[in-house]
C-alpha atoms as a PDB file:
ATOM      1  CA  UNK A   1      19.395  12.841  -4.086  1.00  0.00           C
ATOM      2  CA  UNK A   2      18.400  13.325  -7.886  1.00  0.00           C
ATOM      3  CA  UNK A   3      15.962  11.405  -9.256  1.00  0.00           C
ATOM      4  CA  UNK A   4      15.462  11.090 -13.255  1.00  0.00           C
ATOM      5  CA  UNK A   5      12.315  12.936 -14.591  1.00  0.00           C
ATOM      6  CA  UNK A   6      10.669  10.313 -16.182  1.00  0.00           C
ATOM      7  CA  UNK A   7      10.208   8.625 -12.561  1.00  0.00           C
ATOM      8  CA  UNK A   8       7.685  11.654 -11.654  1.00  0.00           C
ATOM      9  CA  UNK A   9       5.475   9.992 -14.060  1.00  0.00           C
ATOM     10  CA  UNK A  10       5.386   6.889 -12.295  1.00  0.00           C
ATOM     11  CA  UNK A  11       2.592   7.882  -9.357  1.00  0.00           C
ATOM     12  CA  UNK A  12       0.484   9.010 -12.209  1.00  0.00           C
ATOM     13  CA  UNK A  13       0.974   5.756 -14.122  1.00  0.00           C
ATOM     14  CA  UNK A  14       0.339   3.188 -11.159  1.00  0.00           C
ATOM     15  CA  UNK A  15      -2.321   5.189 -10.349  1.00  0.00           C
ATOM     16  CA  UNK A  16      -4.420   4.898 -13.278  1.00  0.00           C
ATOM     17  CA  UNK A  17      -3.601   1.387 -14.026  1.00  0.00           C
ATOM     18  CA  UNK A  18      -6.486  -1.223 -12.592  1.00  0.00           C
ATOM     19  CA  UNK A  19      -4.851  -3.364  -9.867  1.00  0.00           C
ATOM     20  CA  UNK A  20      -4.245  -7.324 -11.011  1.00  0.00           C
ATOM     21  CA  UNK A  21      -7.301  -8.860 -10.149  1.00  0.00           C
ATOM     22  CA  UNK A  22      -9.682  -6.071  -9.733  1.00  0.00           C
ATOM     23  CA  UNK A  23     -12.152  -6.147 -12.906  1.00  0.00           C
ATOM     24  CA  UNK A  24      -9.133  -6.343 -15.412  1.00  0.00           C
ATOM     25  CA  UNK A  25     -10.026  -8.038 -18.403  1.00  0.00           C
ATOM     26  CA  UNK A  26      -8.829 -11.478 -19.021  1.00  0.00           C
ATOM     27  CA  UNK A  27      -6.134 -12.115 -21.654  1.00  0.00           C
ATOM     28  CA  UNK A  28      -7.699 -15.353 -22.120  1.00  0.00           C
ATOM     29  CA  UNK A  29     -11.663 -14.482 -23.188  1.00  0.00           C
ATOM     30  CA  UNK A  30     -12.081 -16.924 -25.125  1.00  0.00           C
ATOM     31  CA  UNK A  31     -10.433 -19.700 -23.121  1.00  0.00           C
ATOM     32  CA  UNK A  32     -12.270 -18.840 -20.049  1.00  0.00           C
ATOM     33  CA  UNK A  33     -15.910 -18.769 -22.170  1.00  0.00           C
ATOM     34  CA  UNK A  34     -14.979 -21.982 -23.416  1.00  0.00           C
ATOM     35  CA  UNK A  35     -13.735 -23.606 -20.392  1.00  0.00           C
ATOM     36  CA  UNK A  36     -16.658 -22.507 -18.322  1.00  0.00           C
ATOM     37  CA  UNK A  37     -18.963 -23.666 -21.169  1.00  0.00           C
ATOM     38  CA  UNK A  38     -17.491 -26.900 -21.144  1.00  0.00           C
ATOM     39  CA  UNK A  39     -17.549 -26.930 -17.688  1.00  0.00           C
ATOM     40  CA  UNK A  40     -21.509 -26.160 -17.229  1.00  0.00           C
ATOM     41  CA  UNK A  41     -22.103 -29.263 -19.731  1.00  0.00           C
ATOM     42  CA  UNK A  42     -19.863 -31.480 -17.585  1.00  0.00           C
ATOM     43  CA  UNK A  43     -21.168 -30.407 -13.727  1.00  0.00           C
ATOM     44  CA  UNK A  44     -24.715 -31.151 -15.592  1.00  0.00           C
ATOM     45  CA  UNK A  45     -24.631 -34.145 -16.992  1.00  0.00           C
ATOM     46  CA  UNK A  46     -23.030 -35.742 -13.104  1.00  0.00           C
ATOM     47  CA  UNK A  47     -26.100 -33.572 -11.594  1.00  0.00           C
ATOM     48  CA  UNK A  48     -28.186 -35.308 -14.385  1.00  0.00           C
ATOM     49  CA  UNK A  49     -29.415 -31.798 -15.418  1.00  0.00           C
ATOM     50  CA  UNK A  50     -30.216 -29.804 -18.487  1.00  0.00           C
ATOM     51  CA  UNK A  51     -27.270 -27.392 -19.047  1.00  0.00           C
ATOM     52  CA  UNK A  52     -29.731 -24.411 -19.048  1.00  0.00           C
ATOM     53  CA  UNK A  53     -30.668 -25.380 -15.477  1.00  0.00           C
ATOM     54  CA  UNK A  54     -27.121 -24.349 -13.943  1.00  0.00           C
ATOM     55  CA  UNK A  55     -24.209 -21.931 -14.294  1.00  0.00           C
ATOM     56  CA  UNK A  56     -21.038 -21.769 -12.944  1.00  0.00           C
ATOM     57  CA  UNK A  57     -19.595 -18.223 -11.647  1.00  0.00           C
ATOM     58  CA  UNK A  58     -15.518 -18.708 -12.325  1.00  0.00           C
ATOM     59  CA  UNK A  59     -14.020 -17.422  -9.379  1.00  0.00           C
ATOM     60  CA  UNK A  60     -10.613 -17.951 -10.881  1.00  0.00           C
ATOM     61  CA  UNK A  61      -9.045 -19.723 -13.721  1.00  0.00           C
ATOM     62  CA  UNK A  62      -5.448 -20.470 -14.251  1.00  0.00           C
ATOM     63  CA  UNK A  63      -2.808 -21.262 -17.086  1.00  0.00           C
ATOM     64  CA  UNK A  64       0.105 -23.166 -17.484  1.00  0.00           C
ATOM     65  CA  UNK A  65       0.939 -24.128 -21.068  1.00  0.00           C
ATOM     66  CA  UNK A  66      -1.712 -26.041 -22.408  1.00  0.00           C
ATOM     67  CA  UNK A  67      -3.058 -26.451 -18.892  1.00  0.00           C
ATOM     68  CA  UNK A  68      -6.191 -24.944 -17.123  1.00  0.00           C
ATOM     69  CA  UNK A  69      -7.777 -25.834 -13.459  1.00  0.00           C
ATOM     70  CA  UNK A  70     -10.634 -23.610 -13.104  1.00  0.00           C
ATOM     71  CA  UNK A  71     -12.687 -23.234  -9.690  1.00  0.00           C
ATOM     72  CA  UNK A  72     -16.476 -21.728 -10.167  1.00  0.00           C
ATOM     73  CA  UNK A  73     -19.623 -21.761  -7.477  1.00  0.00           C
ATOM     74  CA  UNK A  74     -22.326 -23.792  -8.468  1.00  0.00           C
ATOM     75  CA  UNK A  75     -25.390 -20.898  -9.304  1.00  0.00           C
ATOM     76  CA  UNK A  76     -28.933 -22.159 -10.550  1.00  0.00           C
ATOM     77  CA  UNK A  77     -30.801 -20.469 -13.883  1.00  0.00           C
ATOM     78  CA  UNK A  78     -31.661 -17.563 -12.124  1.00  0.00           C
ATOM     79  CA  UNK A  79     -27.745 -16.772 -10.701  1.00  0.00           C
ATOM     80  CA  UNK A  80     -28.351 -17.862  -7.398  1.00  0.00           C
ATOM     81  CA  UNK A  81     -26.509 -20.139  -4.969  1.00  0.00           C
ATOM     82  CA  UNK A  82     -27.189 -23.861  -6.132  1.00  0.00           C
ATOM     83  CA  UNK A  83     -29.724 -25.656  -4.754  1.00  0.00           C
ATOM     84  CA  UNK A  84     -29.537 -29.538  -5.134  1.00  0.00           C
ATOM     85  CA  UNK A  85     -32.691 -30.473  -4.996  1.00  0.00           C
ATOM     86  CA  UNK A  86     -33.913 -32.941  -7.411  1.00  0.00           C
ATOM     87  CA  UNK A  87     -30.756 -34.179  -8.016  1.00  0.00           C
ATOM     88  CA  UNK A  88     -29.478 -37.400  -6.366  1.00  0.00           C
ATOM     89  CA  UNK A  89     -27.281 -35.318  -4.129  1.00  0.00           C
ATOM     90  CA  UNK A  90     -30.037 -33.426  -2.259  1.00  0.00           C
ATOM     91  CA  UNK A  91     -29.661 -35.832   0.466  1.00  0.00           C
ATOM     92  CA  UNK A  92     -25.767 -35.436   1.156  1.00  0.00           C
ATOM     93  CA  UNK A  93     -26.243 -31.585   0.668  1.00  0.00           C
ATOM     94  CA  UNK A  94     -28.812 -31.328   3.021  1.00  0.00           C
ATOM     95  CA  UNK A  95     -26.581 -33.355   5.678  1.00  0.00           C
ATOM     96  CA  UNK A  96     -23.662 -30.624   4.995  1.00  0.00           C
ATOM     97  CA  UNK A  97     -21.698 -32.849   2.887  1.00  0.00           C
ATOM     98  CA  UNK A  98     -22.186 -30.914  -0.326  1.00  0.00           C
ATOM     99  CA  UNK A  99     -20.174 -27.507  -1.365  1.00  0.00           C
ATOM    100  CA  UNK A 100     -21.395 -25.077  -4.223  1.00  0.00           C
ATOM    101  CA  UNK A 101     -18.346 -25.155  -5.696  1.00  0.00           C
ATOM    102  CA  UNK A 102     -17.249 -26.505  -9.260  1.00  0.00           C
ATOM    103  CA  UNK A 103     -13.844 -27.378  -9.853  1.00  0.00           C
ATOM    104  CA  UNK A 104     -12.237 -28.890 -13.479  1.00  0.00           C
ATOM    105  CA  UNK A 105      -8.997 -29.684 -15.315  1.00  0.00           C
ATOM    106  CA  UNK A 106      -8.973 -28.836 -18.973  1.00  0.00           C
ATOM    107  CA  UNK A 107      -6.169 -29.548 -21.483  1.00  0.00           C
ATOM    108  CA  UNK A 108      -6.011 -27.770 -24.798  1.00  0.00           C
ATOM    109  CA  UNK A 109      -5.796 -30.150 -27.670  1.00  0.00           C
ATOM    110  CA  UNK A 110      -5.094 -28.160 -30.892  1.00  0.00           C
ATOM    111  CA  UNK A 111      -7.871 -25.398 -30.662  1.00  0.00           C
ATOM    112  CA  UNK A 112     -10.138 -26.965 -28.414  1.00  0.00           C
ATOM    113  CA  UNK A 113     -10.177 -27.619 -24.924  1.00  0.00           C
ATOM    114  CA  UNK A 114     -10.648 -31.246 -23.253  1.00  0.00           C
ATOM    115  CA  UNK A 115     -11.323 -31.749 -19.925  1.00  0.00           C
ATOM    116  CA  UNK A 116      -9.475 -34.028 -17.963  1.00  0.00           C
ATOM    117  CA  UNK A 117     -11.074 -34.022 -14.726  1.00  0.00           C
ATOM    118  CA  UNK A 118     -14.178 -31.931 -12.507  1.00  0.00           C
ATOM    119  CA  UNK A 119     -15.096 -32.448  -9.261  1.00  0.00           C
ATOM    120  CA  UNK A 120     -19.075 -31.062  -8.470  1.00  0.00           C
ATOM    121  CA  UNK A 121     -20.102 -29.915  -4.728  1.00  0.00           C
ATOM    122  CA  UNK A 122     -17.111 -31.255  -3.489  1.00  0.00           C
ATOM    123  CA  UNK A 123     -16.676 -30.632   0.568  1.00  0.00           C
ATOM    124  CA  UNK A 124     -13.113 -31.648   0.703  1.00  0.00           C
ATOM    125  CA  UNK A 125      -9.991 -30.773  -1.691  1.00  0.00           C
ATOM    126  CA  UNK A 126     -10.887 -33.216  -4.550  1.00  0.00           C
ATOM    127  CA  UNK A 127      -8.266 -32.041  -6.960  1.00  0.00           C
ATOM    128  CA  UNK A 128      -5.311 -32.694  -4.333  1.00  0.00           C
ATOM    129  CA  UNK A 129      -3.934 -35.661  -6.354  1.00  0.00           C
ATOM    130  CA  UNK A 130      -5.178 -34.162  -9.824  1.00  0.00           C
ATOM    131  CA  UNK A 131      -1.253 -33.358 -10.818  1.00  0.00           C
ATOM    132  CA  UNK A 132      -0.172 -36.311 -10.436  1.00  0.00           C
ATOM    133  CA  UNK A 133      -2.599 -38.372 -11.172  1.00  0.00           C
ATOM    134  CA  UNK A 134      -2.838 -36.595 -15.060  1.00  0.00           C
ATOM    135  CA  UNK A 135       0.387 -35.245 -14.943  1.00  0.00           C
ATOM    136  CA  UNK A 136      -0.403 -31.619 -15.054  1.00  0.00           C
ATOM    137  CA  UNK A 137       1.923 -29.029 -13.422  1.00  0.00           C
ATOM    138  CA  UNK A 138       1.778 -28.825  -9.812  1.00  0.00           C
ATOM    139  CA  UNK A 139       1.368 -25.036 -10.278  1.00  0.00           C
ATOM    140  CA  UNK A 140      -1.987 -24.887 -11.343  1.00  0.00           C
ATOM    141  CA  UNK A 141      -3.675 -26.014  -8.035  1.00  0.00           C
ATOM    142  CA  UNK A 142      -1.614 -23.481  -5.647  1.00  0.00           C
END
């Protein structure tokens, strides 16, 4: 069997190429800076926080169109896991009923993101009915 030259480069190729995933840059920056930005001011203000007092670690963000659904853990000023207390949900996150992690629906209007929806410490899967409740594409939450 003969193979074509230009297919010996192909090992060399995939092999210097960073996998999907694995500390490859994001195509969307900006949009993720933004969306986690807006993010952090939303998951605040329901914690009744200052902004500077929590930040959200995106573990992964995803497109469709004019769509986003981003899902983040909850990390304090210092970068560490969330603690809530002082916040009205100490209680409940003491009793297991609390989750570090941050999830939100954001729709771009024009140049600027909007968000639709965000669920805070949630310990079930809050966003289940998120599609069609705003009519987003079912795609972003799989």
């Amino acid at each position: 069997m003969k193979f074509p030259v230009k297919w010996l480069a192909l090992p060399l190729v995939l092999s210097i190429m960073p996998a999907a995933g694995a500390g490859a840059p994001s195509v969307h920056k900006a949009d993720d800076d933004a969306i986690t930005a807006i993010a952090i001011q939303a998951a605040a203000q329901s914690l009744k926080l200052d902004a500077e007092q929590l930040k959200l670690a995106p573990e992964n963000i995803r497109y469709d169109g004019d769509w986003a659904f981003m899902q983040a853990r909850l990390r304090d000023a210092a970068d560490k896991r969330f603690d809530y207390a002082g916040t009205a949900l100490h209680k409940a996150a003491q009793a297991g009923a609390m989750s570090d992690l941050c999830v939100a629906l954001l729709r771009r209007d024009g140049q600027a993101w909007k968000l639709i929806d965000i669920a805070v410490g949630p310990s079930d899967v809050a966003w289940e009915d998120w599609a069609g409740r705003h009519h987003a594409p079912e795609g972003l939450f799989k």
